[in-house]
C-alpha atoms as a PDB file:
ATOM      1  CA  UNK A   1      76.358 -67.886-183.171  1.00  0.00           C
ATOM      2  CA  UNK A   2      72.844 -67.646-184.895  1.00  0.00           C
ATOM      3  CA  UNK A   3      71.610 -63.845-183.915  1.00  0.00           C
ATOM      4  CA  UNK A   4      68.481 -64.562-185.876  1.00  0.00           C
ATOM      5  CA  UNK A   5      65.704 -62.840-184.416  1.00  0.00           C
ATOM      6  CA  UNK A   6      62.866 -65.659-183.231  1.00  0.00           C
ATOM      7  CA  UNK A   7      59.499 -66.139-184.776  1.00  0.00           C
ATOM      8  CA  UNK A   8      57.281 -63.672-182.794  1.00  0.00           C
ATOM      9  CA  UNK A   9      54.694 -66.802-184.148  1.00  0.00           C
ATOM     10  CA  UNK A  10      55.652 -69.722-181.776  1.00  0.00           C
ATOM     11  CA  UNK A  11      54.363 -73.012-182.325  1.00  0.00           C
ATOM     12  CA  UNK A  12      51.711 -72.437-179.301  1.00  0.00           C
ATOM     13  CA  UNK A  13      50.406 -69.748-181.304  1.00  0.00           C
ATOM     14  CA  UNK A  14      49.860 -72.363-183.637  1.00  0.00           C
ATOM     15  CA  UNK A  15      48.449 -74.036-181.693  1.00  0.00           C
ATOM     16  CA  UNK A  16      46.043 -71.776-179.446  1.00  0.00           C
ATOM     17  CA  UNK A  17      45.059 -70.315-183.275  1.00  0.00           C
ATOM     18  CA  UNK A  18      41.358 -71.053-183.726  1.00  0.00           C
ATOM     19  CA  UNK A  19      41.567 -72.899-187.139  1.00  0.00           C
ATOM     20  CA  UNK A  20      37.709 -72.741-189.028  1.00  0.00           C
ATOM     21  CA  UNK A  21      35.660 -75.946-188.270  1.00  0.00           C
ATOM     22  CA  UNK A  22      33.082 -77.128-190.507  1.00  0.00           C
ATOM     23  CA  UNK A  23      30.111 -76.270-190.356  1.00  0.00           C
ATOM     24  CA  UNK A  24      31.101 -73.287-187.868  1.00  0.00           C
ATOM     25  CA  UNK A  25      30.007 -69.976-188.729  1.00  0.00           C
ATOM     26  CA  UNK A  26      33.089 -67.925-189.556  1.00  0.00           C
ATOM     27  CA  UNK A  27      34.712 -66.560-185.802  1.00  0.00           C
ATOM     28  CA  UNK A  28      36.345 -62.921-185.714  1.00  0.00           C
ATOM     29  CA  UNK A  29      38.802 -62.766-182.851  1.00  0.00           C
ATOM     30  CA  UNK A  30      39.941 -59.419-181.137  1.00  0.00           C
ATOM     31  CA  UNK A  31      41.369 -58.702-177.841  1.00  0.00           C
ATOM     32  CA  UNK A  32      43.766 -61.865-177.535  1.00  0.00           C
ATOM     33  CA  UNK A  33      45.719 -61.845-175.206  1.00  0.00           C
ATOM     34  CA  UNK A  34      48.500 -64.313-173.722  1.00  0.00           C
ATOM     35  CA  UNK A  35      46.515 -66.790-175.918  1.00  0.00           C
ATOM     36  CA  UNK A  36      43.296 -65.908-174.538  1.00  0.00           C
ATOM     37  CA  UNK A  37      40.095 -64.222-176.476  1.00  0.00           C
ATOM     38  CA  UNK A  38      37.907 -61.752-175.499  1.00  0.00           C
ATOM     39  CA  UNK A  39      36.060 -60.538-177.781  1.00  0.00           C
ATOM     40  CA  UNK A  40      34.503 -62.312-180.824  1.00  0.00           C
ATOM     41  CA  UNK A  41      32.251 -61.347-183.786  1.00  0.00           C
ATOM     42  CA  UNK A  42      30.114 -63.275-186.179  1.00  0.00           C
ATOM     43  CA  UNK A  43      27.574 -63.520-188.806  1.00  0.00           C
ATOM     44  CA  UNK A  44      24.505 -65.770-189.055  1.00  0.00           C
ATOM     45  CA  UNK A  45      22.318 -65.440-192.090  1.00  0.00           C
ATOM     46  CA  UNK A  46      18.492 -64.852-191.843  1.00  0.00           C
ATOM     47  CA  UNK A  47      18.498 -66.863-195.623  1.00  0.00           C
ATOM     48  CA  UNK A  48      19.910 -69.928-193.546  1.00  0.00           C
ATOM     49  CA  UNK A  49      18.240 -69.515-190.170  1.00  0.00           C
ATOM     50  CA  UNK A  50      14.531 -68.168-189.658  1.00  0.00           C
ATOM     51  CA  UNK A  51      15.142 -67.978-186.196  1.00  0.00           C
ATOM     52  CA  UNK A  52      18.942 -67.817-184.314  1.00  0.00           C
ATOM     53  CA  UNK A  53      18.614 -69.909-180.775  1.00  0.00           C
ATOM     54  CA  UNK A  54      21.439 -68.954-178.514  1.00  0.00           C
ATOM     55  CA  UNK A  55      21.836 -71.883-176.205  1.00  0.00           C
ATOM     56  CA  UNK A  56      24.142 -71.258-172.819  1.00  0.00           C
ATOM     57  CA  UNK A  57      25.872 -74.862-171.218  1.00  0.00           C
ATOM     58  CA  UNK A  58      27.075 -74.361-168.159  1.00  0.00           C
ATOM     59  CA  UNK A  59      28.917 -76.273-165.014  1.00  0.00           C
ATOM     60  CA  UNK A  60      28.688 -79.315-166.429  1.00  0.00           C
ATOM     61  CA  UNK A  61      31.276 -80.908-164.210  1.00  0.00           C
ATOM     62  CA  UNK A  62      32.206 -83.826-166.026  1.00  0.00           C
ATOM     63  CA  UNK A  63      34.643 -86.249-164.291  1.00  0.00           C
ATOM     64  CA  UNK A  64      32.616 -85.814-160.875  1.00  0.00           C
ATOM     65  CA  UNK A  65      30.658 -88.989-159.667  1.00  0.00           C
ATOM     66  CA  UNK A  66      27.322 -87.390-159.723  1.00  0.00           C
ATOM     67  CA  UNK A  67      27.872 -85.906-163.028  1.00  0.00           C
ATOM     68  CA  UNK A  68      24.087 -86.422-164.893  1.00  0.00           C
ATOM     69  CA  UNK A  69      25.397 -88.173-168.028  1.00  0.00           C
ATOM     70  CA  UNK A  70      22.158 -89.018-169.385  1.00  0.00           C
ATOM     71  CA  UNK A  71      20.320 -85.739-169.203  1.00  0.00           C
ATOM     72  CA  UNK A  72      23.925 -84.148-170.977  1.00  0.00           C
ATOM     73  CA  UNK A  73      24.069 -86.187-174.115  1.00  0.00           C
ATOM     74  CA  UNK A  74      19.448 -85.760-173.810  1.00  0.00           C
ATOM     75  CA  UNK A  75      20.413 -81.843-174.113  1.00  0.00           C
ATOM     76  CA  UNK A  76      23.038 -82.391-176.802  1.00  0.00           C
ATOM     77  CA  UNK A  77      21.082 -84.050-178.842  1.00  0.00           C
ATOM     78  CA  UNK A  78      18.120 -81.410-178.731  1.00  0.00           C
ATOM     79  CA  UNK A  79      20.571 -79.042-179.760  1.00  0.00           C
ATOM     80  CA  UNK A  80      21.483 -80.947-182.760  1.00  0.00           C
ATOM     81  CA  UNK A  81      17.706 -81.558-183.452  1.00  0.00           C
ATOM     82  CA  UNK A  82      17.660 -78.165-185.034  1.00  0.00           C
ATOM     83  CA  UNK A  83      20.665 -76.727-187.112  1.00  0.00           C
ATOM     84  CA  UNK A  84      20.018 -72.746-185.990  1.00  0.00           C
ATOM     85  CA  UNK A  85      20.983 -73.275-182.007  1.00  0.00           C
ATOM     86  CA  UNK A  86      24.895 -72.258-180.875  1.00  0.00           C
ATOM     87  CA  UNK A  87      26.170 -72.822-177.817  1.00  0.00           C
ATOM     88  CA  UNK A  88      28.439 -71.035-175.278  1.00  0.00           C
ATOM     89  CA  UNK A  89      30.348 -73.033-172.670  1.00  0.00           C
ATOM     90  CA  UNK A  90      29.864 -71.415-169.314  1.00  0.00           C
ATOM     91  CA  UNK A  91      32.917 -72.763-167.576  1.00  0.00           C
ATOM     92  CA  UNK A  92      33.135 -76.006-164.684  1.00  0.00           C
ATOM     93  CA  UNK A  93      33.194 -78.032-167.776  1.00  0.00           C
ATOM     94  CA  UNK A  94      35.227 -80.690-165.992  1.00  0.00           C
ATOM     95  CA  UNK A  95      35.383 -81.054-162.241  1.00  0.00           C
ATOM     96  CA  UNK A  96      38.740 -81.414-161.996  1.00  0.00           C
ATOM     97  CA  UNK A  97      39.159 -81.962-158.369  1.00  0.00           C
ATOM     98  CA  UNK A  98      43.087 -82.339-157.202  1.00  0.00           C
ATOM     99  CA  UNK A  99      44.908 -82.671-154.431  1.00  0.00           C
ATOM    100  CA  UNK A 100      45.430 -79.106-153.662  1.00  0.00           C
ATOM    101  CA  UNK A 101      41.417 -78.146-153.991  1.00  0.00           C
ATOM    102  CA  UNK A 102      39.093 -78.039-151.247  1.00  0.00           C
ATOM    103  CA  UNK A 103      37.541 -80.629-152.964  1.00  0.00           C
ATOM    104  CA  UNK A 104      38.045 -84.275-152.535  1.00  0.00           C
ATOM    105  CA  UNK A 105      39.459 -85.965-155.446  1.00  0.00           C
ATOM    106  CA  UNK A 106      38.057 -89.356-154.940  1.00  0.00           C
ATOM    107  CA  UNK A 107      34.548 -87.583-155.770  1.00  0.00           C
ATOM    108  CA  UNK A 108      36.007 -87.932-159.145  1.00  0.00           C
ATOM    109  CA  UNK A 109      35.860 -90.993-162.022  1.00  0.00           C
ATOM    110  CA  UNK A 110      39.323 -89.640-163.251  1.00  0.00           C
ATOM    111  CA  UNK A 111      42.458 -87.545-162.976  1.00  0.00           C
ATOM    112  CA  UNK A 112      41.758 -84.024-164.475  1.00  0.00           C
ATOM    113  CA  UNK A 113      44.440 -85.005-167.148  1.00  0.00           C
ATOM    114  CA  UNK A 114      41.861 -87.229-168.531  1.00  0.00           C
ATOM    115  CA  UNK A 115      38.249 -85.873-167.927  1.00  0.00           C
ATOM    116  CA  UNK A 116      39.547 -82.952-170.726  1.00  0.00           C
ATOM    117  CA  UNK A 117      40.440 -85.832-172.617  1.00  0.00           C
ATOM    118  CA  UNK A 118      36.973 -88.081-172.210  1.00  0.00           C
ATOM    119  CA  UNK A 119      34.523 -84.927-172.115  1.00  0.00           C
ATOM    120  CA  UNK A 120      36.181 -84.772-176.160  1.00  0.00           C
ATOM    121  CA  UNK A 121      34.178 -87.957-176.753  1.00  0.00           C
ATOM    122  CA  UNK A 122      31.120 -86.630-175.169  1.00  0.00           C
ATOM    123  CA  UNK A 123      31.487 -83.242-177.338  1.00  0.00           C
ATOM    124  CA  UNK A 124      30.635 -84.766-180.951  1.00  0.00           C
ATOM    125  CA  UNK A 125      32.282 -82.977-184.108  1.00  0.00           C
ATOM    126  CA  UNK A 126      28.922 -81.553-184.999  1.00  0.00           C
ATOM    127  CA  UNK A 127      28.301 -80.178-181.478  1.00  0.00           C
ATOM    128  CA  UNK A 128      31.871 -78.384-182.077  1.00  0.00           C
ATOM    129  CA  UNK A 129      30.782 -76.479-184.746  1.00  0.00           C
ATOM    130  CA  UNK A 130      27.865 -75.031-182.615  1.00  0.00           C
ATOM    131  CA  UNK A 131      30.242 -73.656-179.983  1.00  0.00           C
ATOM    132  CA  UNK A 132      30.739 -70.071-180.306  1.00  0.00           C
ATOM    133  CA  UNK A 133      33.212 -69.037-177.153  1.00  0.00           C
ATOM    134  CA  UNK A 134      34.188 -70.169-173.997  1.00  0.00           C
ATOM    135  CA  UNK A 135      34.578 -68.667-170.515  1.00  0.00           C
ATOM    136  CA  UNK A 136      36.487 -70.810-167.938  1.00  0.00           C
ATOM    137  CA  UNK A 137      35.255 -71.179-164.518  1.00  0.00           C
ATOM    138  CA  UNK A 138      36.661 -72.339-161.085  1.00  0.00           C
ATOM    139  CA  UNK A 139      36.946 -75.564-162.013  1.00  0.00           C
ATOM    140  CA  UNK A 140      39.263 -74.888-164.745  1.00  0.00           C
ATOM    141  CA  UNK A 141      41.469 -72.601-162.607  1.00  0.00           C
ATOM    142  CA  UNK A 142      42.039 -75.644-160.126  1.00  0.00           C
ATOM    143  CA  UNK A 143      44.139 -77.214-162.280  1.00  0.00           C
ATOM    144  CA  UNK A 144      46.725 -73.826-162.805  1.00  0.00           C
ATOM    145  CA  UNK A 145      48.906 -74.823-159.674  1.00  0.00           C
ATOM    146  CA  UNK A 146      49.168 -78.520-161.520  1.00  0.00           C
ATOM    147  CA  UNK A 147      49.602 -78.452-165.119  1.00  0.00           C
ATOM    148  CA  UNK A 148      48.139 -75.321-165.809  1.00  0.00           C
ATOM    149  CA  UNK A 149      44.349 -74.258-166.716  1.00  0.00           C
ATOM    150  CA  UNK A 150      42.249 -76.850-168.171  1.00  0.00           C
ATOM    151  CA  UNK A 151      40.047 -74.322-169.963  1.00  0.00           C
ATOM    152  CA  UNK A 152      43.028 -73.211-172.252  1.00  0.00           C
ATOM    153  CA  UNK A 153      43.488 -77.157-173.046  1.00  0.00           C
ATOM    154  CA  UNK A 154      39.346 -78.143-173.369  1.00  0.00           C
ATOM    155  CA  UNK A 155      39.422 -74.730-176.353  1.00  0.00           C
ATOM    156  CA  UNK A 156      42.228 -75.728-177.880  1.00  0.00           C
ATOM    157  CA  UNK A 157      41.004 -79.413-178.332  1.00  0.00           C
ATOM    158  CA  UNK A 158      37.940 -78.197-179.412  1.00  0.00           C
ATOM    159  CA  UNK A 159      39.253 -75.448-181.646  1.00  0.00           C
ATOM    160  CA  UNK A 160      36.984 -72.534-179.946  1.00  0.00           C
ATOM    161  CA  UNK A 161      37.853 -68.900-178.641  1.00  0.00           C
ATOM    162  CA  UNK A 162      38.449 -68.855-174.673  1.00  0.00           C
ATOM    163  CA  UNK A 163      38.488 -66.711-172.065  1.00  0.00           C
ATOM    164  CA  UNK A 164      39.396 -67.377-168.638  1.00  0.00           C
ATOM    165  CA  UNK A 165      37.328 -64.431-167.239  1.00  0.00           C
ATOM    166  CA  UNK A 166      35.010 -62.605-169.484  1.00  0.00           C
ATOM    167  CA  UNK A 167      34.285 -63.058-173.169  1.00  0.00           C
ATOM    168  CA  UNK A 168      32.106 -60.683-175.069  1.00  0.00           C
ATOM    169  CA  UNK A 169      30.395 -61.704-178.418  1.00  0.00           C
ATOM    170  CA  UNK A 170      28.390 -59.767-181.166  1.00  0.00           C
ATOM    171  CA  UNK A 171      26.602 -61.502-183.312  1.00  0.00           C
ATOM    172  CA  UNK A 172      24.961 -59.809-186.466  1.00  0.00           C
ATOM    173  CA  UNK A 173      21.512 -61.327-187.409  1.00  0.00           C
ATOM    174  CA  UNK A 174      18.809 -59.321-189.685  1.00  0.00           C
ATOM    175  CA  UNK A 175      17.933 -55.999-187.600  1.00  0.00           C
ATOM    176  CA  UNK A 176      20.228 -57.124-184.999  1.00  0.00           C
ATOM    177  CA  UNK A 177      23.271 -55.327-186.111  1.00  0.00           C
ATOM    178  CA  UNK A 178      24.996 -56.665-183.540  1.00  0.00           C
ATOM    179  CA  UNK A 179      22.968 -58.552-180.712  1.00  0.00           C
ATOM    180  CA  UNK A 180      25.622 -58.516-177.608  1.00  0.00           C
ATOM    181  CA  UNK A 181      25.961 -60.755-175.386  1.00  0.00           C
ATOM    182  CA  UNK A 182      28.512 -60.791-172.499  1.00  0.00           C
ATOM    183  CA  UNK A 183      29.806 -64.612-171.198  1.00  0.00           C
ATOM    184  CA  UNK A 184      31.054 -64.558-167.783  1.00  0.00           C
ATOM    185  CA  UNK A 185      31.349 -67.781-165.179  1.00  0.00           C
ATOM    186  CA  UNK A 186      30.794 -65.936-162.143  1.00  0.00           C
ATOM    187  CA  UNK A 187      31.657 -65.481-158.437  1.00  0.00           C
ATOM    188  CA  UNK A 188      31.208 -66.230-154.979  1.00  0.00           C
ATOM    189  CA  UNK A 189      28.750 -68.590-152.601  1.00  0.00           C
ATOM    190  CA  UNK A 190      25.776 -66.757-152.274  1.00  0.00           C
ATOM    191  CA  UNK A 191      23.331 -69.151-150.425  1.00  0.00           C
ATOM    192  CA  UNK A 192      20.048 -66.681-150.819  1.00  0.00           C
ATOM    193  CA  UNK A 193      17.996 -65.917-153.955  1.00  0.00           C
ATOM    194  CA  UNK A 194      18.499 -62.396-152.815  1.00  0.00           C
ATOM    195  CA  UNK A 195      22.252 -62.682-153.089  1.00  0.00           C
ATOM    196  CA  UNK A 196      22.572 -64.487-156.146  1.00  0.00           C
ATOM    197  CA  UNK A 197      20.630 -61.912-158.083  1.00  0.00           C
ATOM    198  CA  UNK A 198      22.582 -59.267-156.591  1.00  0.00           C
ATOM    199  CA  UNK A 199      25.396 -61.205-158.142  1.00  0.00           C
ATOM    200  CA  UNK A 200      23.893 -61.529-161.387  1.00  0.00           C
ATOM    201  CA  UNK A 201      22.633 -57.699-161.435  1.00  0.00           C
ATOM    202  CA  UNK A 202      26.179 -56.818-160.785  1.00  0.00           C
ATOM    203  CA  UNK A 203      27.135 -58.354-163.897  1.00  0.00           C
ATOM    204  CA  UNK A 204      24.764 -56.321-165.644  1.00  0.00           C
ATOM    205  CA  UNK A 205      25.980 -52.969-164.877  1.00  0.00           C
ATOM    206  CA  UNK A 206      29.297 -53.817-166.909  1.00  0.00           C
ATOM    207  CA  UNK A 207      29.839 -52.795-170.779  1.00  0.00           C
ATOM    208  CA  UNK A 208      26.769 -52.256-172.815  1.00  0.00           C
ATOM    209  CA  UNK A 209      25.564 -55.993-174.364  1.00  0.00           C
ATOM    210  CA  UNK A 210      21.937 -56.894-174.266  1.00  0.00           C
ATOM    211  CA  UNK A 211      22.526 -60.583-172.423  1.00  0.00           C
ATOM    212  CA  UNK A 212      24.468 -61.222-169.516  1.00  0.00           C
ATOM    213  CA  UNK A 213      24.863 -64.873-169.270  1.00  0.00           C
ATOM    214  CA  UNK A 214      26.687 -66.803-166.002  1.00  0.00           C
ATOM    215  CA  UNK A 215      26.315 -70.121-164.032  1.00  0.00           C
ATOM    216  CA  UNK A 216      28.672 -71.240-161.057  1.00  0.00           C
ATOM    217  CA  UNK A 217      26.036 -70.703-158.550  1.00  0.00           C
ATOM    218  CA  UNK A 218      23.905 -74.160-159.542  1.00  0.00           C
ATOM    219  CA  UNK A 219      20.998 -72.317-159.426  1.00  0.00           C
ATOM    220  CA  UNK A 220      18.317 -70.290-162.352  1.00  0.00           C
ATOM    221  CA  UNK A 221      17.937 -66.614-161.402  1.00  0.00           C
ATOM    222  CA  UNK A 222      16.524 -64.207-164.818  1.00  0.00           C
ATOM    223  CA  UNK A 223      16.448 -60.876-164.243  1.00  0.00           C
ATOM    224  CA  UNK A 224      15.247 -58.097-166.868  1.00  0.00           C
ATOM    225  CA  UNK A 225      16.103 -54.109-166.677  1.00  0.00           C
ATOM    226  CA  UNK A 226      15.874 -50.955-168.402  1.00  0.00           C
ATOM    227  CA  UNK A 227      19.269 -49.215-169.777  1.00  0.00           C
ATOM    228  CA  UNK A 228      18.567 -45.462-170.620  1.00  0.00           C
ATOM    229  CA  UNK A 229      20.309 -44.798-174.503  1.00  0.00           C
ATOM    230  CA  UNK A 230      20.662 -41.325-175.843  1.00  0.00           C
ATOM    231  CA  UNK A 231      19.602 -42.134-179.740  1.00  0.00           C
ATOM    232  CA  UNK A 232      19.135 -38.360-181.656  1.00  0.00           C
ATOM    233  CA  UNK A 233      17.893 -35.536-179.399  1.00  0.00           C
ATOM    234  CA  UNK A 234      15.668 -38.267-177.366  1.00  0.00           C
ATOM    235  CA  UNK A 235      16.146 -41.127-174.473  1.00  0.00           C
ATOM    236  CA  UNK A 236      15.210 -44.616-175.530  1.00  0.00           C
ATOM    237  CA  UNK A 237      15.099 -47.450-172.948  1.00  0.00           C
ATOM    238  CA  UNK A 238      16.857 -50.378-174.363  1.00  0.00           C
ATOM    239  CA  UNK A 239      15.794 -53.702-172.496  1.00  0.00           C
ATOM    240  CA  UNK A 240      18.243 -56.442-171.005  1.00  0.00           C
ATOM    241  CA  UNK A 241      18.786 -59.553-169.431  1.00  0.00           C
ATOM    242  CA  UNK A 242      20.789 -61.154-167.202  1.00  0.00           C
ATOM    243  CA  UNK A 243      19.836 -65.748-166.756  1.00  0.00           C
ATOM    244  CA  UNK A 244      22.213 -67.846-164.743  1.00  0.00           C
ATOM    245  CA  UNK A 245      21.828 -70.964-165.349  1.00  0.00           C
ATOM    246  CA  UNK A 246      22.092 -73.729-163.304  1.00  0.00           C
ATOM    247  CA  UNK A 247      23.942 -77.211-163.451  1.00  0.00           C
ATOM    248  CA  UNK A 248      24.604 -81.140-164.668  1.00  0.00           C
ATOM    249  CA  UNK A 249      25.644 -81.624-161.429  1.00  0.00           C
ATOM    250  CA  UNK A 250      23.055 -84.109-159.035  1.00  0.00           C
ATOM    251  CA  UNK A 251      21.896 -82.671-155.848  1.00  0.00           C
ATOM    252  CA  UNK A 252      22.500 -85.706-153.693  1.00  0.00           C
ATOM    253  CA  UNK A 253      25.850 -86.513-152.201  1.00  0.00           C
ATOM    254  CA  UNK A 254      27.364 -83.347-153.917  1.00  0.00           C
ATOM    255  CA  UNK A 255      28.814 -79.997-151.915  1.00  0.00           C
ATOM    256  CA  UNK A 256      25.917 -78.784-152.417  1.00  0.00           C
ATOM    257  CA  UNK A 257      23.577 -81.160-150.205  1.00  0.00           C
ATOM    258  CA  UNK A 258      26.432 -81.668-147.645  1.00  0.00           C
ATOM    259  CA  UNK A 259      26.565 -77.237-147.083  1.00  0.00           C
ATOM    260  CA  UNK A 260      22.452 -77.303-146.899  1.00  0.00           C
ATOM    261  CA  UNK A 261      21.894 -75.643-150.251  1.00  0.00           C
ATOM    262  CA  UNK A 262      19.231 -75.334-152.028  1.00  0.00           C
ATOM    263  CA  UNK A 263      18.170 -78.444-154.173  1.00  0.00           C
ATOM    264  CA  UNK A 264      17.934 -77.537-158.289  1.00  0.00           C
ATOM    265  CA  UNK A 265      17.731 -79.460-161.322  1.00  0.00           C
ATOM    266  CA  UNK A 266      19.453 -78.703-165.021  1.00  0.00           C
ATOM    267  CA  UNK A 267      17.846 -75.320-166.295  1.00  0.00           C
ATOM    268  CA  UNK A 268      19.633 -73.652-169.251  1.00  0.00           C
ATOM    269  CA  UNK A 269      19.124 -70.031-170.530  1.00  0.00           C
ATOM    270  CA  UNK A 270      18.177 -69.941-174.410  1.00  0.00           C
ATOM    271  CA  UNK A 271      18.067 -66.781-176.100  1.00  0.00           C
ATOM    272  CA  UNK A 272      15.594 -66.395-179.389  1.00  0.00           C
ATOM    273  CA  UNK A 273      16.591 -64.030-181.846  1.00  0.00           C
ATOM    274  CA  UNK A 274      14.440 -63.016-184.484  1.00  0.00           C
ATOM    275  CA  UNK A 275      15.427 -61.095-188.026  1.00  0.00           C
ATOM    276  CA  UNK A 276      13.347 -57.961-187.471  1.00  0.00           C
ATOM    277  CA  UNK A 277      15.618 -57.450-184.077  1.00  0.00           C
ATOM    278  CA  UNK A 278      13.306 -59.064-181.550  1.00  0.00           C
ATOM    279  CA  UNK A 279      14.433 -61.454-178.974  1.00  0.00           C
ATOM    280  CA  UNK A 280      13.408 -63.196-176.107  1.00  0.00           C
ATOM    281  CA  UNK A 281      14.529 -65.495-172.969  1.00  0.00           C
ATOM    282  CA  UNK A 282      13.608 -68.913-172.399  1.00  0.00           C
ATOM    283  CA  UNK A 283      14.733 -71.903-170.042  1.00  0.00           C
ATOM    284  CA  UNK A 284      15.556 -75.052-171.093  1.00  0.00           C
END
């Protein structure tokens, strides 16, 4: 009998190991665990970018019947326009609808086996190497009682760090040494503005990054505060933001018309960094 110890490197470490893709800026991974990222660092160069855009894509749903194709690949290809905009993936990046969800699954054009498989031709190689982590939402988790969570098989096909709660990412840029930003799906079915920013504003209290970046609501909320730093022998208020971004999902004939929500169209956060440590928010 063989009392060889095994390889403590299995082949789905292998596998789950986030190889370099070209044209992807170089990823430092901490805090894995069971397979699972969550934290990552990297370095963008102000010789190679004048500007960094930090671009967040979000409940995309792909695989549901009122999934807005068109305006995807429109917002893909702006991205590509320009070769200094990254991307983080939100989470809902497939709808995934089964049998045990409260969801209907004949809302959707396939089995969630194959909308990871299809949403690989809509996510081009160069897009790839934009993609800087990956947070996986409810969507993803609907598929754990069935095969297991789609988000672990979408990062692994598209060779990027994932996290199926909360990711947090530093990236150094000129002055910004690091910027931090903190990826996070979110929670819950607020119906209210009022609610929804409480949501987001929770989010905000937690670690110490500049951004605070969520979707799963379908809706835009941006909030801005004040964080009080002790820097030397003096108190320096250190702005952030928190954007939740919306959807790719159509209003009509979607949960969200049937339970009398709010109607909202595709809005995605961008964040601007500049060299000299600057930043701002936009929409998209």
């Amino acid at each position: 009998m063989n009392n060889q110890p095994l390889s403590t490197v299995t082949f789905l470490d292998r596998l789950y190991a986030q190889p370099v893709v070209k044209g992807r800026p170089k990823l430092e991974l901490s805090m894995i665990m069971n397979r699972e990222t969550k934290y990552v660092t990297t370095s963008l160069s102000t010789k190679l970018y004048k500007t960094v855009e930090l671009m967040m894509v979000t409940d995309v749903q792909f695989g549901h019947q009122s999934f807005k194709e068109d305006r995807f690949v429109e917002f893909r290809e702006w991205i590509l326009s320009e070769p200094n905009r990254f991307v983080f993936l939100g989470g809902d990046i497939i709808d995934a609808a089964t049998p045990l969800s409260i969801q209907s699954p004949y809302d959707n054009k396939f089995e969630p086996s194959e909308q990871v498989l299809e949403f690989m031709e809509l996510v081009t190689p160069p897009l790839r190497a934009r993609i800087l982590g990956y947070v996986g939402g409810n969507h993803e988790r609907r598929t754990i009682k069935t095969f297991g969570d789609s988000g672990k098989l979408i990062a692994t096909l598209l060779k990027v760090p994932y996290s199926r709660g909360m990711q947090f990412i530093d990236i150094h840029y000129g002055d910004h040494d690091p910027f931090k930003v903190s990826l996070w799906h979110g929670t819950g079915a607020a119906r209210t503005k009022g609610a929804r920013a409480q949501m987001l504003h929770r989010f905000m209290q937690q670690a110490d990054s500049q951004v605070y970046l969520c979707g799963h609501l379908h809706d835009v909320v941006l909030l801005f505060d004040w964080r009080q730093q002790r820097v030397g022998k003096e108190i320096k208020l250190q702005k952030i933001a928190g954007v939740m971004s919306s959807s790719f999902l159509d209003y009509w004939n979607t949960f969200a018309e049937v339970a009398g929500l709010s109607p909202s169209d595709t809005m995605m956060a961008r964040i601007i960094l500049e060299p000299n440590g600057k930043w701002e928010v936009t929409l998209r």
